[in-house]
Protein backbone atom coordinates (compact mmCIF):
# COMPACT_ATOMS: atom_id res chain seq x y z
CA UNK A 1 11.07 -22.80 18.82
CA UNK A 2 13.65 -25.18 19.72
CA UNK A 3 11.95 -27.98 19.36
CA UNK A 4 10.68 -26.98 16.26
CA UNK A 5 13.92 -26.21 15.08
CA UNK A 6 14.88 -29.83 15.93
CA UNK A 7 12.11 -31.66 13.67
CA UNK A 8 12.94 -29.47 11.09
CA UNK A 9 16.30 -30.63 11.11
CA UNK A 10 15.28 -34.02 11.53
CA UNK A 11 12.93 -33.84 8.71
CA UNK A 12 10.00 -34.75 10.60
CA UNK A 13 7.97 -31.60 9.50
CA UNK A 14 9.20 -31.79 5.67
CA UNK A 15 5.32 -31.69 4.45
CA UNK A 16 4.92 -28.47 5.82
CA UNK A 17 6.04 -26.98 2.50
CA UNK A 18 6.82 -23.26 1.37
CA UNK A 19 6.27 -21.51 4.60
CA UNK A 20 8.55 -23.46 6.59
CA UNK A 21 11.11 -22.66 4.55
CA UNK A 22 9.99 -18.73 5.31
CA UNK A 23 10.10 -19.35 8.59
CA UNK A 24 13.87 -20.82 8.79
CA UNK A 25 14.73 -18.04 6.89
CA UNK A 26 13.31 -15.52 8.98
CA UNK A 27 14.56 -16.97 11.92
CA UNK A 28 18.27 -17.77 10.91
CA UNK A 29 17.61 -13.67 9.63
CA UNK A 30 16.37 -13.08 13.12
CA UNK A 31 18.10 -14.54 16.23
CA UNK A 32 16.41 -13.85 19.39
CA UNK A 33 18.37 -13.12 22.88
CA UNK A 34 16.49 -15.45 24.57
CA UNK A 35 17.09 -18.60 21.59
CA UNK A 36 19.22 -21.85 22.59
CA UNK A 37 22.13 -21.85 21.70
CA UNK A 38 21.37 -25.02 19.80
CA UNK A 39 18.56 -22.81 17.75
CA UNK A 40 21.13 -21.54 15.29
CA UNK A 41 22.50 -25.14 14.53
CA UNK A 42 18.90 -26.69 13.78
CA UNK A 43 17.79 -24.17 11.75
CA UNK A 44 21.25 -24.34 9.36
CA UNK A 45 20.69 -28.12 9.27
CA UNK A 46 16.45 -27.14 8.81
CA UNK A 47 17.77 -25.28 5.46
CA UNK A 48 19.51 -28.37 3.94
CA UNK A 49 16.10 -29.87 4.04
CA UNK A 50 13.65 -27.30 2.12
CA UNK A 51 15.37 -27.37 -1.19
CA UNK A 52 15.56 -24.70 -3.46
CA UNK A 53 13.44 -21.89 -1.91
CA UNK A 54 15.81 -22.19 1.16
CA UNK A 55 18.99 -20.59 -1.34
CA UNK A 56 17.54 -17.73 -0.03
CA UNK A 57 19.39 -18.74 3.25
CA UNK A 58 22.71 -18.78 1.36
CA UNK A 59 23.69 -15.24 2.57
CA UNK A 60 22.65 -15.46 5.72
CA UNK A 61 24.78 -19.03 6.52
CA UNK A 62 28.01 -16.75 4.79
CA UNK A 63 27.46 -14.08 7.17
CA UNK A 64 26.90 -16.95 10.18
CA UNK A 65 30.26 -18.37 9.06
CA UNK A 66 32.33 -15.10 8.53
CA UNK A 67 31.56 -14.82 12.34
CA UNK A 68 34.64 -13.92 14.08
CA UNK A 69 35.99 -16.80 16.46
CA UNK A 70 33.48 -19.47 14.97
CA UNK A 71 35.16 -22.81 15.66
CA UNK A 72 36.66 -23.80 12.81
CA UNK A 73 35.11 -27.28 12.63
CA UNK A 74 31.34 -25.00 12.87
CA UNK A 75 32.49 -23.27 9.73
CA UNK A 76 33.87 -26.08 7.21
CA UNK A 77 30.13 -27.72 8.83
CA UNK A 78 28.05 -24.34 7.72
CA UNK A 79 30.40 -24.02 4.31
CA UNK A 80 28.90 -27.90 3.65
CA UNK A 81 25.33 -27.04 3.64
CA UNK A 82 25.93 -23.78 1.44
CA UNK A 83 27.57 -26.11 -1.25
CA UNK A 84 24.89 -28.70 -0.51
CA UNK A 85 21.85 -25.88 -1.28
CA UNK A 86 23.76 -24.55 -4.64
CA UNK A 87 24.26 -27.79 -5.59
CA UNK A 88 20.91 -30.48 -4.59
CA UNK A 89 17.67 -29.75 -5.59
């Protein structure tokens, strides 16, 4: 999953289309215990890359970044992509 999670926010696997898109979604929606703690960055960087199916993610990056304690820098980083997504096609 990591790994994955690193292409996608790469953009090596951008062909994959539609249910790659599901499939950041559904993992940003639901973390594992067991998940690097890297997982949660890729897949917020993943979502910058799928366009406009990946809005979807929008609420689940707010709730991410209303986390209490977040580093500050993590949150103006997470508040980027959401503008990015409302804004980029």
């Amino acid at each position: 999953r990591i790994q994955g999670a690193s292409m996608l926010a790469s953009g090596e696997l951008t062909e994959r289309g539609h249910a790659v898109t599901d499939q950041i979604i559904s993992a940003l929606e639901n973390p594992r215990a067991d998940d690097d703690p890297l997982m949660e960055h890729f897949l917020i960087e993943a979502t910058r890359m799928r366009g406009r199916r990946a809005l979807r993610a929008i609420p689940i990056l707010e709730q991410i970044a209303a986390r209490p304690g977040l580093d500050p820098r993590v949150v103006e980083e997470i508040r980027w992509r959401i503008s990015y997504l409302r804004n980029h096609d």
